[in-house]
N, C-alpha and C. Protein backbone atom coordinates (compact mmCIF):
# COMPACT_ATOMS: atom_id res chain seq x y z
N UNK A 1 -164.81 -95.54 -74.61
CA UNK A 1 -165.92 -96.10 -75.37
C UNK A 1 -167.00 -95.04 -75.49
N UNK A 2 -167.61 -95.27 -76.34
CA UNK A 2 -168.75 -94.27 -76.80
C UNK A 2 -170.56 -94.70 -75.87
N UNK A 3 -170.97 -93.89 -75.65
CA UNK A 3 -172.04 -93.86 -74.33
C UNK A 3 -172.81 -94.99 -75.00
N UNK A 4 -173.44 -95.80 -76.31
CA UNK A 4 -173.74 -96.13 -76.65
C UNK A 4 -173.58 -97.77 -76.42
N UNK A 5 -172.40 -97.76 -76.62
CA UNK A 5 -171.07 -98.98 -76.40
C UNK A 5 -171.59 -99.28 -74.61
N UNK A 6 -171.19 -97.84 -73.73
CA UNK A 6 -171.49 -98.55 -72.55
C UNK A 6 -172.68 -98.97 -72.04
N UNK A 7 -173.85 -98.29 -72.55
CA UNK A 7 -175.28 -98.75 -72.01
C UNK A 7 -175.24 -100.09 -72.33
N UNK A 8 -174.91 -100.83 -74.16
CA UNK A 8 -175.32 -101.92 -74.18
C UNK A 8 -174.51 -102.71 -73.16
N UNK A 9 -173.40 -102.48 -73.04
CA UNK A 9 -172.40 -103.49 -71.56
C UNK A 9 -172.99 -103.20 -70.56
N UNK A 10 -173.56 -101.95 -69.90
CA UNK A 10 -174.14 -101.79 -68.49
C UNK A 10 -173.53 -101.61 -67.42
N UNK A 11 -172.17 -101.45 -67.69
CA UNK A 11 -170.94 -101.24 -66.41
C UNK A 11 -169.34 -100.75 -67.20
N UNK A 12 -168.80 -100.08 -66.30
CA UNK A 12 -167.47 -100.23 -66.07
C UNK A 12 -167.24 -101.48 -66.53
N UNK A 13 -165.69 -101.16 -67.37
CA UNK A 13 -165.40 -101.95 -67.64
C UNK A 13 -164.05 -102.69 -66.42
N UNK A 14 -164.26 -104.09 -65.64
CA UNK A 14 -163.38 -104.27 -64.33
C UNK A 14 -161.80 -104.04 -64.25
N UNK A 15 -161.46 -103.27 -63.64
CA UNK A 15 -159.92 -103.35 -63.76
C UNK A 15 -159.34 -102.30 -64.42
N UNK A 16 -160.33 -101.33 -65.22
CA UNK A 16 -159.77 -100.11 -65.81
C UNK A 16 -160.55 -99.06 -65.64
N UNK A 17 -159.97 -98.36 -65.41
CA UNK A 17 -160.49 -96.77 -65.29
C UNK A 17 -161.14 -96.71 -67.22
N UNK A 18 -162.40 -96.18 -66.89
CA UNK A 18 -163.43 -96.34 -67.77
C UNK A 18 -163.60 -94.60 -68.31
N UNK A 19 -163.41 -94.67 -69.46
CA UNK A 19 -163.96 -93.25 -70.12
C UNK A 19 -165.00 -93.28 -71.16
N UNK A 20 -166.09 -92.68 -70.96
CA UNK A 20 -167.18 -92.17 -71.74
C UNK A 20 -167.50 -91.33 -72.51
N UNK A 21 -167.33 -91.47 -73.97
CA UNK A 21 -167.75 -90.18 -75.07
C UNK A 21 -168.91 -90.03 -75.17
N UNK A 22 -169.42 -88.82 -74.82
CA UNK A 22 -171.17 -88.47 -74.94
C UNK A 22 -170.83 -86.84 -74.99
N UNK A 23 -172.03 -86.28 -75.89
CA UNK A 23 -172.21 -84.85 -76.29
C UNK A 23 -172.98 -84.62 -75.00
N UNK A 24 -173.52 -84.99 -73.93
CA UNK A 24 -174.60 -84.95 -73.01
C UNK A 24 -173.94 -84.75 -71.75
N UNK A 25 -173.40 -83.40 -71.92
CA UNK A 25 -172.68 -82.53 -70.45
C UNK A 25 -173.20 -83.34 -69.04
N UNK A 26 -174.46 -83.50 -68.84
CA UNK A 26 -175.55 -83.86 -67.82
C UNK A 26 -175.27 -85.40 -67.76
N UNK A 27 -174.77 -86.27 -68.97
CA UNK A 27 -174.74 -87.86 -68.84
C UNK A 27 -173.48 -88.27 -67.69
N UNK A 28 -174.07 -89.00 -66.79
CA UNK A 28 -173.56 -89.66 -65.41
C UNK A 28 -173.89 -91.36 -65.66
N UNK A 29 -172.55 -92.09 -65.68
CA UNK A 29 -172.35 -93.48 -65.52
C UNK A 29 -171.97 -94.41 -63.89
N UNK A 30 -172.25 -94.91 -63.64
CA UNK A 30 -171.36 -95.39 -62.52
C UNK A 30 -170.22 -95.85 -62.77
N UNK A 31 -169.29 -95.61 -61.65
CA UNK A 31 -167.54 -95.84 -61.74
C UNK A 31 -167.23 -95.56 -63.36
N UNK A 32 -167.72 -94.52 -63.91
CA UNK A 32 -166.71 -94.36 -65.33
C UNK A 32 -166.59 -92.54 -65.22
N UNK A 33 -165.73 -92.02 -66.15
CA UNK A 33 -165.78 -90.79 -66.53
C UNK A 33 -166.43 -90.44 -67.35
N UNK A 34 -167.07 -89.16 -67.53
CA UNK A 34 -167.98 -88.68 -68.70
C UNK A 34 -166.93 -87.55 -69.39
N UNK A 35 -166.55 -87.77 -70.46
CA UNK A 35 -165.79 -86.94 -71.53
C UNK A 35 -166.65 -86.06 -72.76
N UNK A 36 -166.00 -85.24 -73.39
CA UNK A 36 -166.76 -85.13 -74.12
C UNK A 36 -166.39 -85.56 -76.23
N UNK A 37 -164.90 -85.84 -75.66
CA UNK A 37 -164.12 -86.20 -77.25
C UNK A 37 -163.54 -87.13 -76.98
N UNK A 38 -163.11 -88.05 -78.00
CA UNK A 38 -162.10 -88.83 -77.90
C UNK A 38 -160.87 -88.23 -77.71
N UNK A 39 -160.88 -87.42 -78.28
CA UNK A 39 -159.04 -86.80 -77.78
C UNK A 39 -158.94 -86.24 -76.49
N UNK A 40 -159.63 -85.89 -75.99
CA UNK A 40 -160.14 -85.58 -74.19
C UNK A 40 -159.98 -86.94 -73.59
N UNK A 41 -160.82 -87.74 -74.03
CA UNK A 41 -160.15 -89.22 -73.13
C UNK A 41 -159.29 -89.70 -73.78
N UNK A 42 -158.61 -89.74 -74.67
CA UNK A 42 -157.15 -90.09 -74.68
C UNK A 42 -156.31 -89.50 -73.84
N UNK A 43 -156.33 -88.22 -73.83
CA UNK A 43 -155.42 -87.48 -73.15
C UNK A 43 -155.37 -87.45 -71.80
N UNK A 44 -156.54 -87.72 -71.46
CA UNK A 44 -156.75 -87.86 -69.92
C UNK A 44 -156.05 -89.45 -69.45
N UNK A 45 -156.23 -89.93 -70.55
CA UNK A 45 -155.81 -92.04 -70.11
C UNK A 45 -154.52 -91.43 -70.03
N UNK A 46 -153.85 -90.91 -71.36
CA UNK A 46 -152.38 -91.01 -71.09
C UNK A 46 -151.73 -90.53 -69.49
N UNK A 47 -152.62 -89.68 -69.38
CA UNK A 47 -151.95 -88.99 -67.76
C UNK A 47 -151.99 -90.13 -66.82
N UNK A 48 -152.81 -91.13 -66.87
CA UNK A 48 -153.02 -92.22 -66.22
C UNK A 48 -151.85 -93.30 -66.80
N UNK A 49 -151.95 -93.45 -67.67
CA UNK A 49 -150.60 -95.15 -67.95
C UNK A 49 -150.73 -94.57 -69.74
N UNK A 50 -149.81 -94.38 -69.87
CA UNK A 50 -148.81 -93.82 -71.28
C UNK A 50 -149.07 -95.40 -72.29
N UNK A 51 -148.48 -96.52 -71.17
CA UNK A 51 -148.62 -97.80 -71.96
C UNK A 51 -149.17 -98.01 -73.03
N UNK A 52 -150.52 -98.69 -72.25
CA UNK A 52 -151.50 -99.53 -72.81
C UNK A 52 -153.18 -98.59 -72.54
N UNK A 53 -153.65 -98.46 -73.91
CA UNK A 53 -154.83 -97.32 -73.34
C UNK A 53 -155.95 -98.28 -74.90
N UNK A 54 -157.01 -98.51 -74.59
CA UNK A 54 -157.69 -99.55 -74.71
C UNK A 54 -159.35 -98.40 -75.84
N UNK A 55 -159.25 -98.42 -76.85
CA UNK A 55 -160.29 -98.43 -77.61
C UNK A 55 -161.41 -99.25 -77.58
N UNK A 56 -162.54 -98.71 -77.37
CA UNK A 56 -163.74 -99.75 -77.21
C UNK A 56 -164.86 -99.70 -77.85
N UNK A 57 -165.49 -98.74 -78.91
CA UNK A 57 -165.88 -98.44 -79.89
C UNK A 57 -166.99 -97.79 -79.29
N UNK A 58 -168.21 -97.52 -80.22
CA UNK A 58 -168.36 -98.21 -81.31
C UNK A 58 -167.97 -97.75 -82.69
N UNK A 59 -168.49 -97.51 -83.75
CA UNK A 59 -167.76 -97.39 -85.13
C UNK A 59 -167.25 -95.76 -84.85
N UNK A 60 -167.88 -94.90 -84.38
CA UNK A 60 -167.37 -93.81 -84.50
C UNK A 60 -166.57 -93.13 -83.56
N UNK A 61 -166.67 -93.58 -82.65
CA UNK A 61 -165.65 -93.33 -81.61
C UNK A 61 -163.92 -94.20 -82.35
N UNK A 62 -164.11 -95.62 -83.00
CA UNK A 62 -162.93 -95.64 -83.76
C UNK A 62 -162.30 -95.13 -84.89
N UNK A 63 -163.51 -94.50 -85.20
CA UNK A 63 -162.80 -93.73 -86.48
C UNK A 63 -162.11 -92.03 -86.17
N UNK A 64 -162.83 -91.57 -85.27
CA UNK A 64 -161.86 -90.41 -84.26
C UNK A 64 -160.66 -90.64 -84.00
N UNK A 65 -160.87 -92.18 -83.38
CA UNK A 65 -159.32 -92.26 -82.63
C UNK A 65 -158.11 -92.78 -83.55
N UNK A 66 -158.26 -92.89 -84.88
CA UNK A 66 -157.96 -93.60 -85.91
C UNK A 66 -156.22 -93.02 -86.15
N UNK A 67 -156.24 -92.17 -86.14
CA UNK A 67 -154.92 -91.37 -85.87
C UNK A 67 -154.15 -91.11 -84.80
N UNK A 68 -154.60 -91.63 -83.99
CA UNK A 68 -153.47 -91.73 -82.96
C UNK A 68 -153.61 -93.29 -82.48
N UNK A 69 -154.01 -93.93 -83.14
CA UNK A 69 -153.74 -95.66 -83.14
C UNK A 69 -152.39 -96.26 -83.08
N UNK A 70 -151.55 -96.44 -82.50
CA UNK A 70 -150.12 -97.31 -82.77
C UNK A 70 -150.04 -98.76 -83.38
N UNK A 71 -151.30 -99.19 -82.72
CA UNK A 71 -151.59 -100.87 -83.06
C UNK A 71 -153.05 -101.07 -82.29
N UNK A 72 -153.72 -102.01 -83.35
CA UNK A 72 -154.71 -102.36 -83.51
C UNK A 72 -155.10 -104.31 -83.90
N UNK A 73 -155.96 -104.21 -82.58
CA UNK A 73 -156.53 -105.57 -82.35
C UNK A 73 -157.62 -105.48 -82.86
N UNK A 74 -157.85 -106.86 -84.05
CA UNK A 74 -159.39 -107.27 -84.05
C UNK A 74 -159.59 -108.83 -84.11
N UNK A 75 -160.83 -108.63 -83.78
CA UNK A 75 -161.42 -110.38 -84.17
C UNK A 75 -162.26 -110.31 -85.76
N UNK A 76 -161.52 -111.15 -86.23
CA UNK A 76 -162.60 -111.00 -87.36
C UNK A 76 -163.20 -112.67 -87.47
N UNK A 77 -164.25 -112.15 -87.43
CA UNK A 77 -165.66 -113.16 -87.89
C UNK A 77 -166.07 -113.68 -89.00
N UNK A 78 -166.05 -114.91 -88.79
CA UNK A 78 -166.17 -115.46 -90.52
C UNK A 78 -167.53 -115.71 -90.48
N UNK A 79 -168.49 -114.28 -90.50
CA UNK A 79 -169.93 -114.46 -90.57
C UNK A 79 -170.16 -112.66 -90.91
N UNK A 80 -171.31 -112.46 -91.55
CA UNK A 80 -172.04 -111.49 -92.21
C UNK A 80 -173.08 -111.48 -91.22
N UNK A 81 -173.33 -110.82 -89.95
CA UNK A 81 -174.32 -110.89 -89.37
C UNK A 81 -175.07 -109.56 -89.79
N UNK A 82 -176.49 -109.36 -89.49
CA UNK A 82 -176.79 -108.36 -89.52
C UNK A 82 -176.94 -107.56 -88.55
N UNK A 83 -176.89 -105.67 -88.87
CA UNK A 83 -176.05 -104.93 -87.64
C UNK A 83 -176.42 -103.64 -88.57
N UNK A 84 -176.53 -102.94 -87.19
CA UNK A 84 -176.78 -101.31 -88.37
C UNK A 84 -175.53 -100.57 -87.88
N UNK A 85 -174.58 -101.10 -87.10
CA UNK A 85 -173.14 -100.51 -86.43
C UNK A 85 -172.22 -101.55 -87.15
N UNK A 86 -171.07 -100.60 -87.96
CA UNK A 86 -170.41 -101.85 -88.43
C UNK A 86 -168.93 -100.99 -88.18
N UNK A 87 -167.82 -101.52 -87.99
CA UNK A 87 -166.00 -101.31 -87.90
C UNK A 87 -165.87 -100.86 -89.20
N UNK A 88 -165.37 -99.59 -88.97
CA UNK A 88 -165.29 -98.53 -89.80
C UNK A 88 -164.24 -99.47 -90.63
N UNK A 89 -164.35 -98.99 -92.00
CA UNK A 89 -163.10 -99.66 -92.91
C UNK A 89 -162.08 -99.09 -93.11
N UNK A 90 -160.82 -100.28 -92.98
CA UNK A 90 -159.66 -100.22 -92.58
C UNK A 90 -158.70 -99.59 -93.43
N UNK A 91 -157.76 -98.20 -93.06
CA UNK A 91 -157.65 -97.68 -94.06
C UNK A 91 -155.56 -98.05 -93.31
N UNK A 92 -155.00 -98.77 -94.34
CA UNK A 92 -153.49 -99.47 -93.89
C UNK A 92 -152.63 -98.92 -93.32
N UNK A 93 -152.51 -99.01 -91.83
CA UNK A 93 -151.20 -98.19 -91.18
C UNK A 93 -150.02 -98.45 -91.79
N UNK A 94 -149.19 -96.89 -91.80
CA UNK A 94 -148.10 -96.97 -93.24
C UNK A 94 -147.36 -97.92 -92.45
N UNK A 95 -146.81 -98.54 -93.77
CA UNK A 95 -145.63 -99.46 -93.20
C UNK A 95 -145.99 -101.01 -92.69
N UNK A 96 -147.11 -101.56 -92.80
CA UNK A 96 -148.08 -102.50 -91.97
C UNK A 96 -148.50 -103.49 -92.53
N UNK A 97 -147.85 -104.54 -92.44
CA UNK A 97 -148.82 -105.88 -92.82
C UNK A 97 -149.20 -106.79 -91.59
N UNK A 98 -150.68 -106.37 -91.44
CA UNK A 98 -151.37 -107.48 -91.02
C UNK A 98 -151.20 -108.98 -90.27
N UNK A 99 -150.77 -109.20 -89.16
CA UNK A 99 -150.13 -110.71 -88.76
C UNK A 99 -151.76 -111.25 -88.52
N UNK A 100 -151.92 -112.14 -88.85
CA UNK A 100 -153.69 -113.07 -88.80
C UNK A 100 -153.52 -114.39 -88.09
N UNK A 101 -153.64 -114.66 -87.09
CA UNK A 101 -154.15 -115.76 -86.52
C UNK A 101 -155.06 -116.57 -86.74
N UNK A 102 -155.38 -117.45 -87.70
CA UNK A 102 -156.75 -118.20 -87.98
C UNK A 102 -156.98 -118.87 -86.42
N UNK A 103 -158.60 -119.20 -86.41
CA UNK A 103 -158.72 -119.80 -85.39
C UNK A 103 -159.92 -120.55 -86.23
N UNK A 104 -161.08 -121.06 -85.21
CA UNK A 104 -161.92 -121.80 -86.02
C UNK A 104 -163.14 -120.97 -86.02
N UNK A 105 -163.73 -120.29 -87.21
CA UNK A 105 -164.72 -119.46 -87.43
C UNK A 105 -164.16 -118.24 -87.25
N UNK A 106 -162.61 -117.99 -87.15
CA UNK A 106 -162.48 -116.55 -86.80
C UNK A 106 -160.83 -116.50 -87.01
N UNK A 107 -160.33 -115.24 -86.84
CA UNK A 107 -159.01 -114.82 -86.70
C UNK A 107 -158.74 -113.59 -85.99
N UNK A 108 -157.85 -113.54 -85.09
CA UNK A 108 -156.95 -112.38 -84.58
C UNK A 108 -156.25 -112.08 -85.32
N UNK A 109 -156.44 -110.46 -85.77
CA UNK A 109 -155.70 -109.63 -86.61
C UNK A 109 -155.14 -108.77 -86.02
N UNK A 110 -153.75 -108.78 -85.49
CA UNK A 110 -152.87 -107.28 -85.48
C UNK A 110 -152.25 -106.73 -86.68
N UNK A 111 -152.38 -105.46 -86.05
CA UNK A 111 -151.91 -104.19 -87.03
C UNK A 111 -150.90 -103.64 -86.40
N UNK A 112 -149.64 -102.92 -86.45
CA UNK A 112 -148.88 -102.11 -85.93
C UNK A 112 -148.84 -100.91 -86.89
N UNK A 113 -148.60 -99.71 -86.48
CA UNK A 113 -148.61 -98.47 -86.97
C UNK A 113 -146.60 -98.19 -87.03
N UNK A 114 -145.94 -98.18 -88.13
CA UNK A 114 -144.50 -97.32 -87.77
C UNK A 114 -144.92 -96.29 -88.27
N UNK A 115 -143.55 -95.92 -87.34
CA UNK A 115 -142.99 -94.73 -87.54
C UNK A 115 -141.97 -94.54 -88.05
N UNK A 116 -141.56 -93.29 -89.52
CA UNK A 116 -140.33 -92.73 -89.60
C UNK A 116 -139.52 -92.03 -88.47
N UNK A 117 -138.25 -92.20 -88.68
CA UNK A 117 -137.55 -91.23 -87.79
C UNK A 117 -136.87 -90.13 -88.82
């Protein structure tokens, strides 16, 4: 997540080893890592669990990581709030349609990314 992302949460996130994008060599979090790219903490998660490695935004930290995405979770909100940070727009992982979960005021949207062989 981007240093921005973690001040407004105020912690580690519980249960996962926590990485921090900040240009600010000197920026120190409790229980998280300070990185300086997204591809630096990707690469560092993968050494940790290959699995499951967890994007946390905010808009620009997802649009970095946008290319090495496999699959992508969102909630989408059936509301226009106002916000000067907004989810970068969605540009269609090849091969990909959208599975949508309606719920009430909202939906879970996965994305999967293929691959050719």
């Amino acid at each position: 997540m981007g240093r921005k992302t973690y001040d407004s949460i105020g912690q580690a996130l519980v249960g996962r080893t926590t990485f921090v994008i900040t240009r600010d060599r000197m920026w120190r979090g409790d229980g998280v890592r300070a990185v300086p790219s997204v591809d630096e903490a990707l690469d560092q998660a993968m050494l940790l669990d290959s699995q499951t490695i967890y994007v946390a935004g905010g808009g620009e930290i997802y649009r970095a990581a946008w290319d090495r995405l496999t699959r992508l979770e969102i909630t989408e909100v059936d509301q226009n709030p106002v916000g000067e940070v907004t989810f970068p727009r969605l540009i269609p992982m090849s091969g990909s349609k959208p599975r949508r979960e309606p719920q009430d005021g909202y939906s879970f949207v996965s994305y999967r990314r293929r691959f050719l062989a």
